[in-house]
N, C-alpha and C. Protein backbone atom coordinates (compact mmCIF):
# COMPACT_ATOMS: atom_id res chain seq x y z
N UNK A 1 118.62 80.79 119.53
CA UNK A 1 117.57 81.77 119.30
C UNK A 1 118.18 83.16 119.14
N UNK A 2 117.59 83.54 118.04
CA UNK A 2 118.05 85.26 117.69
C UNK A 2 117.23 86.32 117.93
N UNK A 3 117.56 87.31 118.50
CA UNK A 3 116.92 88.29 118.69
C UNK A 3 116.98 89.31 118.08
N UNK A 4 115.42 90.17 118.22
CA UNK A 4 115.13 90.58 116.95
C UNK A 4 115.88 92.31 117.12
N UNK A 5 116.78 92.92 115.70
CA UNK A 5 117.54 94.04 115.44
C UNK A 5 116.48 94.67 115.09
N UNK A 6 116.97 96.30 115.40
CA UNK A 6 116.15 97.38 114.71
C UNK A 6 116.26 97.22 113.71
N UNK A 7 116.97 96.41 112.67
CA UNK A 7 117.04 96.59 111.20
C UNK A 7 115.82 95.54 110.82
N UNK A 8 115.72 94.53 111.51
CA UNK A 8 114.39 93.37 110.97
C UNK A 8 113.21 93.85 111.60
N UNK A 9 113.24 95.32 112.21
CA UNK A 9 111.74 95.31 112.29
C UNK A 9 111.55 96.81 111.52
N UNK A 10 112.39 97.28 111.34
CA UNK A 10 112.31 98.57 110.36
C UNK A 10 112.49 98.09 109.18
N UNK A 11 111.44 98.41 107.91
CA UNK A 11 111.41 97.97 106.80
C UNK A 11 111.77 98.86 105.52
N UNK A 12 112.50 98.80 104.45
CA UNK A 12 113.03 100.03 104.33
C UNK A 12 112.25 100.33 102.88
N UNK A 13 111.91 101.50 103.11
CA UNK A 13 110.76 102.01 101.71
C UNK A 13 112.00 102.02 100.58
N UNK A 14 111.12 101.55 99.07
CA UNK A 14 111.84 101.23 98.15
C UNK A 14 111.76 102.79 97.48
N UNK A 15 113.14 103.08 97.16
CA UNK A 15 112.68 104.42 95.92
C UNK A 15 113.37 103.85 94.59
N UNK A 16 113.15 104.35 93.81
CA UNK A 16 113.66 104.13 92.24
C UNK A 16 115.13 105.07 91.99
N UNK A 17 115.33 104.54 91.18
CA UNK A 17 117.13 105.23 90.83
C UNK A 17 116.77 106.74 90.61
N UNK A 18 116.21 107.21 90.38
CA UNK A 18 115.60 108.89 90.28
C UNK A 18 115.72 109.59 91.35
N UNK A 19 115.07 108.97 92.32
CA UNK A 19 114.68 109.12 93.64
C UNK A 19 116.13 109.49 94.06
N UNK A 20 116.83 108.52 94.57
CA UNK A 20 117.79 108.02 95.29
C UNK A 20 118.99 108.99 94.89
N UNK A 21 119.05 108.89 93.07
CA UNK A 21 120.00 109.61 93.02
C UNK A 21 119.77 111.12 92.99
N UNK A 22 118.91 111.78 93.07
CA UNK A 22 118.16 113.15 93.56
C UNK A 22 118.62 113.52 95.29
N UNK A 23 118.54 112.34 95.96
CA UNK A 23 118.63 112.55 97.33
C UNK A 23 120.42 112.75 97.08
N UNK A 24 120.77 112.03 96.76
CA UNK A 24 122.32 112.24 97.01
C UNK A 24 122.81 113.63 96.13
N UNK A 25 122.50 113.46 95.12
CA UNK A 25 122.93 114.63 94.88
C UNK A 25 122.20 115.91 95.73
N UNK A 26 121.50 116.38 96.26
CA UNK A 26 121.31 117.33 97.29
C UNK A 26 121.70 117.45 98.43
N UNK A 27 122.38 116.47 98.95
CA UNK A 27 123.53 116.41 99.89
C UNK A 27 124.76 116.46 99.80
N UNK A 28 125.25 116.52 98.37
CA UNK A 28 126.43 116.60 97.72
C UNK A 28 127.13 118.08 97.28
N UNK A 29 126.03 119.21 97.71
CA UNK A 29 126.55 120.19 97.41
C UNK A 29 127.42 120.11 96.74
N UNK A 30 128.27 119.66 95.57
CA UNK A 30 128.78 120.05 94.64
C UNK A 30 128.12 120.39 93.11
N UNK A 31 128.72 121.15 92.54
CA UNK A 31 128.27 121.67 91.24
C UNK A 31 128.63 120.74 89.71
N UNK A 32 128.09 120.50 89.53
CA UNK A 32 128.94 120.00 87.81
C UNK A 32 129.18 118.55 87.86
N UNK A 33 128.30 118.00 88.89
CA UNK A 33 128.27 116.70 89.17
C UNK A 33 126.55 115.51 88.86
N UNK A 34 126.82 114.66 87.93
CA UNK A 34 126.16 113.78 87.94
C UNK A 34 126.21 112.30 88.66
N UNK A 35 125.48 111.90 89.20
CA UNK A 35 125.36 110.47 89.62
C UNK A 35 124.14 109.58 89.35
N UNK A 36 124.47 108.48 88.92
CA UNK A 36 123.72 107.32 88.49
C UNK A 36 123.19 106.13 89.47
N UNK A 37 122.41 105.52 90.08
CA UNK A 37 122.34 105.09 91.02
C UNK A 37 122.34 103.54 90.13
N UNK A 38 122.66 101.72 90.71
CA UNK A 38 122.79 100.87 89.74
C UNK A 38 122.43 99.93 90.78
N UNK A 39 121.75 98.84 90.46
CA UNK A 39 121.75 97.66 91.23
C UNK A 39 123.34 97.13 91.78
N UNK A 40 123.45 96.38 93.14
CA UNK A 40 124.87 96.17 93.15
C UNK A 40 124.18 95.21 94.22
N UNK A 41 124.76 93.55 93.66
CA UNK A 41 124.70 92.51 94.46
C UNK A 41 125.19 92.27 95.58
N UNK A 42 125.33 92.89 96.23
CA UNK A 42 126.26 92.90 97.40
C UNK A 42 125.61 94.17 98.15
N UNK A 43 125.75 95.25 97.84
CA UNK A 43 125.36 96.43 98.51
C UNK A 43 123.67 96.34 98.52
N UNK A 44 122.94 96.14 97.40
CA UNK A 44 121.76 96.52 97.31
C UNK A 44 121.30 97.71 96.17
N UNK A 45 122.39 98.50 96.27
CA UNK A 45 122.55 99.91 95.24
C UNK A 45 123.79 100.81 95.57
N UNK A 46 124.39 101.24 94.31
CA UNK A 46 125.51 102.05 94.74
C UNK A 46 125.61 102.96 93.85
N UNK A 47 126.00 104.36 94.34
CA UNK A 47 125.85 105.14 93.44
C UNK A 47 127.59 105.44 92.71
N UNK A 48 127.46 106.20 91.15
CA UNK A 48 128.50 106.28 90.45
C UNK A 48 128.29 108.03 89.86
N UNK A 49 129.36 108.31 90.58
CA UNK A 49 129.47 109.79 90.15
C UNK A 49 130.44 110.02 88.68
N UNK A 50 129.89 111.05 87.86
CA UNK A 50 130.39 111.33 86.51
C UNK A 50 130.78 112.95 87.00
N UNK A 51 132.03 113.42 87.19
CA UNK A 51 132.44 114.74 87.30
C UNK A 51 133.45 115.14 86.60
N UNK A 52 134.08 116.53 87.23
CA UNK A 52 135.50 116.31 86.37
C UNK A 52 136.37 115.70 87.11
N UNK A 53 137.33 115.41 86.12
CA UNK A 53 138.78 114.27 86.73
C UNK A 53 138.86 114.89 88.33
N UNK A 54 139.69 116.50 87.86
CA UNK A 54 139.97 116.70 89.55
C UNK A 54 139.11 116.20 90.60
N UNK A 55 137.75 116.42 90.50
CA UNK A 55 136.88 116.36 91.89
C UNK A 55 135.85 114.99 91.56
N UNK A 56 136.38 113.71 90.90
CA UNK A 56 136.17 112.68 90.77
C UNK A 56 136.43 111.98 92.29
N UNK A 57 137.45 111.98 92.57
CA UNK A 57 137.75 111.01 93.41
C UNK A 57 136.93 111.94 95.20
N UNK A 58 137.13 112.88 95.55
CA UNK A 58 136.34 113.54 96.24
C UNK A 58 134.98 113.53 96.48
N UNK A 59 134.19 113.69 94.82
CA UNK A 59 132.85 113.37 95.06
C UNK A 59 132.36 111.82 95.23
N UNK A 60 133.01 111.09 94.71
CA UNK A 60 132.68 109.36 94.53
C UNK A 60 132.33 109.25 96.01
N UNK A 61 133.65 109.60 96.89
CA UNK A 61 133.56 109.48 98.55
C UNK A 61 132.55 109.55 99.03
N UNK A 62 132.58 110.67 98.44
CA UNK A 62 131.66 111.69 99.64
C UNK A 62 130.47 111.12 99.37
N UNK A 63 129.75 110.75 97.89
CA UNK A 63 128.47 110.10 97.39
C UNK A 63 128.47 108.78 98.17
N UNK A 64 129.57 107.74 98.35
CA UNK A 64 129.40 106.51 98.85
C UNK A 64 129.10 106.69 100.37
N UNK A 65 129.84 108.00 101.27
CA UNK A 65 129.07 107.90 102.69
C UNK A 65 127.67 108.20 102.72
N UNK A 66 127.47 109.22 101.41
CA UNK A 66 125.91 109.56 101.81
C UNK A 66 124.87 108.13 101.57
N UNK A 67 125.71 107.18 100.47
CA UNK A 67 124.93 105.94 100.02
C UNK A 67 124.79 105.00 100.81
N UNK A 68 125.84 104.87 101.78
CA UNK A 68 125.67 104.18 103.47
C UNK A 68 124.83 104.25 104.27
N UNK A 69 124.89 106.24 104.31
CA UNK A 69 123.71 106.38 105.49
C UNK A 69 122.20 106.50 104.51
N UNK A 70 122.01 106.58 103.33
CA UNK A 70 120.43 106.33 102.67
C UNK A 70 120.39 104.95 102.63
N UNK A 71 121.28 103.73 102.65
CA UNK A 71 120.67 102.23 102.28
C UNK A 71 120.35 102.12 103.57
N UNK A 72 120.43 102.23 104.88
CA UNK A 72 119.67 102.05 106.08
C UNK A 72 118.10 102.37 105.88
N UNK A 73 117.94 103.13 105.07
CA UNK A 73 116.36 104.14 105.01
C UNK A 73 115.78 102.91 103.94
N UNK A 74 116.13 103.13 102.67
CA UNK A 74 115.81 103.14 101.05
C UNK A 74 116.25 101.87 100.57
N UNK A 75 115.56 101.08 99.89
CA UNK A 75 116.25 100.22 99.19
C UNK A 75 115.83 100.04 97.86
N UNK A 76 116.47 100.04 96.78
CA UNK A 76 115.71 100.20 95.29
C UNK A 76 114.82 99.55 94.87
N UNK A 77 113.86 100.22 94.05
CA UNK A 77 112.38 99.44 94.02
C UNK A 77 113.13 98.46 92.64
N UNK A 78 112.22 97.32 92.71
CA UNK A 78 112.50 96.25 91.88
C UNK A 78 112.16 96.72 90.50
């Protein structure tokens, strides 16, 4: 017998790729940065940042912790 996690009784409101990727980018304080949010079989959704080369690898990061702590909340509407 299993007992029941805060995650199976918290249900997580769906937002749309708009949504989602709006939220991250406003936590991303960076400038000159786009991100795309995509279905991902495994994750649920992951986001993909388009910047310049230099601050590519910096923002991707930084977008994937914020995409950690929003898939606890959010999960993409179908």
């Amino acid at each position: 017998m299993r007992l029941a996690t805060e995650q199976d009784t918290v249900e997580k409101k769906a937002k749309t790729d708009a949504e989602l990727e709006e939220m991250i980018l406003q936590r991303l304080l960076i400038g000159g940065v786009f991100v795309s949010v995509r279905r991902d079989p495994i994750l649920g959704w992951r986001p993909t940042v388009i910047t310049a080369p230099k601050h590519a690898r910096n923002a991707q990061e930084l977008a994937d912790k914020i995409a950690s702590e929003l898939r606890k909340k959010f999960k993409l509407k179908e």
